[in-house]
N, C-alpha and C. Protein backbone atom coordinates (compact mmCIF):
# COMPACT_ATOMS: atom_id res chain seq x y z
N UNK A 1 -6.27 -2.10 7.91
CA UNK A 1 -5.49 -1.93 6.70
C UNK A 1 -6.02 -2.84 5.59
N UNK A 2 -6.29 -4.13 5.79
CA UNK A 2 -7.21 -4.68 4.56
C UNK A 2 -7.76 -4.27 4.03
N UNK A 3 -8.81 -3.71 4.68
CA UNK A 3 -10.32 -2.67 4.24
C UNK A 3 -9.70 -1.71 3.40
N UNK A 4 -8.37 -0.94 3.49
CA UNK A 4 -7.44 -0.07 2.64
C UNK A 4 -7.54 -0.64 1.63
N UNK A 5 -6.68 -1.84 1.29
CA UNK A 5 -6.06 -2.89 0.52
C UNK A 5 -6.87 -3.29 -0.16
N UNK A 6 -8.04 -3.75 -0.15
CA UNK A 6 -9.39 -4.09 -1.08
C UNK A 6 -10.28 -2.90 -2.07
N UNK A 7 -9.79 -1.49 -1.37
CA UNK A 7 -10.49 -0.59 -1.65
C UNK A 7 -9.24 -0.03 -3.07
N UNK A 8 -8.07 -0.02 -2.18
CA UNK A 8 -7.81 0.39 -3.33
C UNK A 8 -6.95 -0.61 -4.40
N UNK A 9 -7.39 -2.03 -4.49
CA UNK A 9 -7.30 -2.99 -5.69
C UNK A 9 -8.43 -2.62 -6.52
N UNK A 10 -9.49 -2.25 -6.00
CA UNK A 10 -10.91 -1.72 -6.69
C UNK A 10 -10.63 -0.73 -7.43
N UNK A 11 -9.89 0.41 -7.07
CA UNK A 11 -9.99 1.42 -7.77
C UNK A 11 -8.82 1.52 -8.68
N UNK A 12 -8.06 0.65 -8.18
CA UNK A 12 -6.53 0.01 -9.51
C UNK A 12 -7.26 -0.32 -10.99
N UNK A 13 -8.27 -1.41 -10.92
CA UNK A 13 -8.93 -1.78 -11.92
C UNK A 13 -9.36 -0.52 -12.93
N UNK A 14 -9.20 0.74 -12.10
CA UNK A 14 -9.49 2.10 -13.42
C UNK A 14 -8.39 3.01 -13.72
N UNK A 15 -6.97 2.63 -12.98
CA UNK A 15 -6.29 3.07 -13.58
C UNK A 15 -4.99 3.02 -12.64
N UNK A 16 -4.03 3.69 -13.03
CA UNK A 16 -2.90 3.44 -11.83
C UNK A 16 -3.10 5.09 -10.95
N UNK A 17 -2.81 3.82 -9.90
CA UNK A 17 -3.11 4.80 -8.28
C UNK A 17 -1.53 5.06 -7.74
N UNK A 18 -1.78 5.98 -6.44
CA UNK A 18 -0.88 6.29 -5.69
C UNK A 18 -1.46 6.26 -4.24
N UNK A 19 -0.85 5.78 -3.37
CA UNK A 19 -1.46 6.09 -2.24
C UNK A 19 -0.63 6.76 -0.77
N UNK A 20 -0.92 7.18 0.09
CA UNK A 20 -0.08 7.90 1.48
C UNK A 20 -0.59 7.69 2.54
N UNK A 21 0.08 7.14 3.57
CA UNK A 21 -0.50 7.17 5.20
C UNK A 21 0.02 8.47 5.83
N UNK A 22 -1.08 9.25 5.73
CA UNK A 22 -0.68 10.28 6.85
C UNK A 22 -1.47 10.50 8.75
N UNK A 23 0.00 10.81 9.64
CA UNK A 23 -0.12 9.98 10.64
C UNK A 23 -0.69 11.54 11.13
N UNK A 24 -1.95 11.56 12.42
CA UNK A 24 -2.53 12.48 13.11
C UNK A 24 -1.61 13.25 13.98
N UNK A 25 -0.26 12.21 14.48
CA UNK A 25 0.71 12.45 15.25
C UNK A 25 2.03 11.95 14.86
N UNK A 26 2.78 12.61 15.87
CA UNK A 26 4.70 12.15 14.96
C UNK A 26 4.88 11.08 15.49
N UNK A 27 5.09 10.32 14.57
CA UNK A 27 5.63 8.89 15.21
C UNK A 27 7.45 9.11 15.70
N UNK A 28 7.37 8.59 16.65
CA UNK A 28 8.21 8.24 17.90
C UNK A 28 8.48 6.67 18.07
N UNK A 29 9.77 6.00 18.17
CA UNK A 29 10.02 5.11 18.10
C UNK A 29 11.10 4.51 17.58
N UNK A 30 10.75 3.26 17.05
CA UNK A 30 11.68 2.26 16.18
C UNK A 30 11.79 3.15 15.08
N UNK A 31 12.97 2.98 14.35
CA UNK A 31 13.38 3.71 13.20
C UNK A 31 12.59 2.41 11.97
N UNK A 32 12.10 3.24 11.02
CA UNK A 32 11.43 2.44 9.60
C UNK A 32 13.02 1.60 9.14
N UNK A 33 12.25 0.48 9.16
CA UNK A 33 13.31 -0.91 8.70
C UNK A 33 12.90 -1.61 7.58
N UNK A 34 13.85 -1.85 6.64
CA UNK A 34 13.30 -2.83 5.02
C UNK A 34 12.84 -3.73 5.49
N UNK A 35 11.67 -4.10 4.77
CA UNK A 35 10.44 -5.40 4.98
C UNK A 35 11.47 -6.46 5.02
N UNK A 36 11.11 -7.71 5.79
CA UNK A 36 11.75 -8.53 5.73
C UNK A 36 11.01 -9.61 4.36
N UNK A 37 12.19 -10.53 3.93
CA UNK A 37 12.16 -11.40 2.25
C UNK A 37 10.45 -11.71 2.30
N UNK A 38 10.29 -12.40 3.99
CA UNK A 38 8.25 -12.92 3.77
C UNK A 38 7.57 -12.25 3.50
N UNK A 39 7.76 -11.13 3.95
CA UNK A 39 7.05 -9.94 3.73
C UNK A 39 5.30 -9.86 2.45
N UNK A 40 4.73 -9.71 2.42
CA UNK A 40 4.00 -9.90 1.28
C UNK A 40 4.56 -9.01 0.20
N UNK A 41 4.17 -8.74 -0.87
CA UNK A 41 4.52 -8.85 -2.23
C UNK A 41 3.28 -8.16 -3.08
N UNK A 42 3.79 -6.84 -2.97
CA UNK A 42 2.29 -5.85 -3.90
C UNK A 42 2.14 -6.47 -5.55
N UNK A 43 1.54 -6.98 -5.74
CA UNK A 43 1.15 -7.91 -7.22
C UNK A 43 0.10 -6.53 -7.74
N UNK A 44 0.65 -6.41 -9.32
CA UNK A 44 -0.34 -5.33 -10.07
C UNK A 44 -1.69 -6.18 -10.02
N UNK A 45 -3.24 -5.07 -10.12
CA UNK A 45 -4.47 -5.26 -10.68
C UNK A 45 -4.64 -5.67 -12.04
N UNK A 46 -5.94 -5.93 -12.02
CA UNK A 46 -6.01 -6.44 -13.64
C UNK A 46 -6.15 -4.79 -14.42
N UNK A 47 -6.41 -4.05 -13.50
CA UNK A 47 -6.49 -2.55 -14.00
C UNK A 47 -4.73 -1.83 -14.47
N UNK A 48 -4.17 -2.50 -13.94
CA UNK A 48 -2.39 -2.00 -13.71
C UNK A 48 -1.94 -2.42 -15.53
N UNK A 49 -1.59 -0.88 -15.56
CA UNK A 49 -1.06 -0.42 -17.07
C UNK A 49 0.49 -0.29 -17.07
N UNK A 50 1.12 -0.81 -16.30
CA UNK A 50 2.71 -0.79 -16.63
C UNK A 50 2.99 -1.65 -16.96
């Protein structure tokens, strides 16, 4: 997921992005839970126009 995360701060710098994880298979499991407070913290690019 870094390698994600670097790639697309790179391509922020040209404009505002969107991005999606799509899974090969259905995830099964723990139900999706709000990040906890430590959580990291998506900070805009120097490219980020809002």
């Amino acid at each position: 997921m870094g390698h994600l995360e670097g790639l697309l701060e790179r391509l922020g710098k040209h404009g505002e992005i969107n991005s999606h994880v799509v899974l090969s298979t259905q995830f099964e499991g723990r139900p999706v839970a709000e990040p906890r407070p430590e959580a990291r913290r998506v900070t805009p690019s120097e490219g980020c126009s809002r």
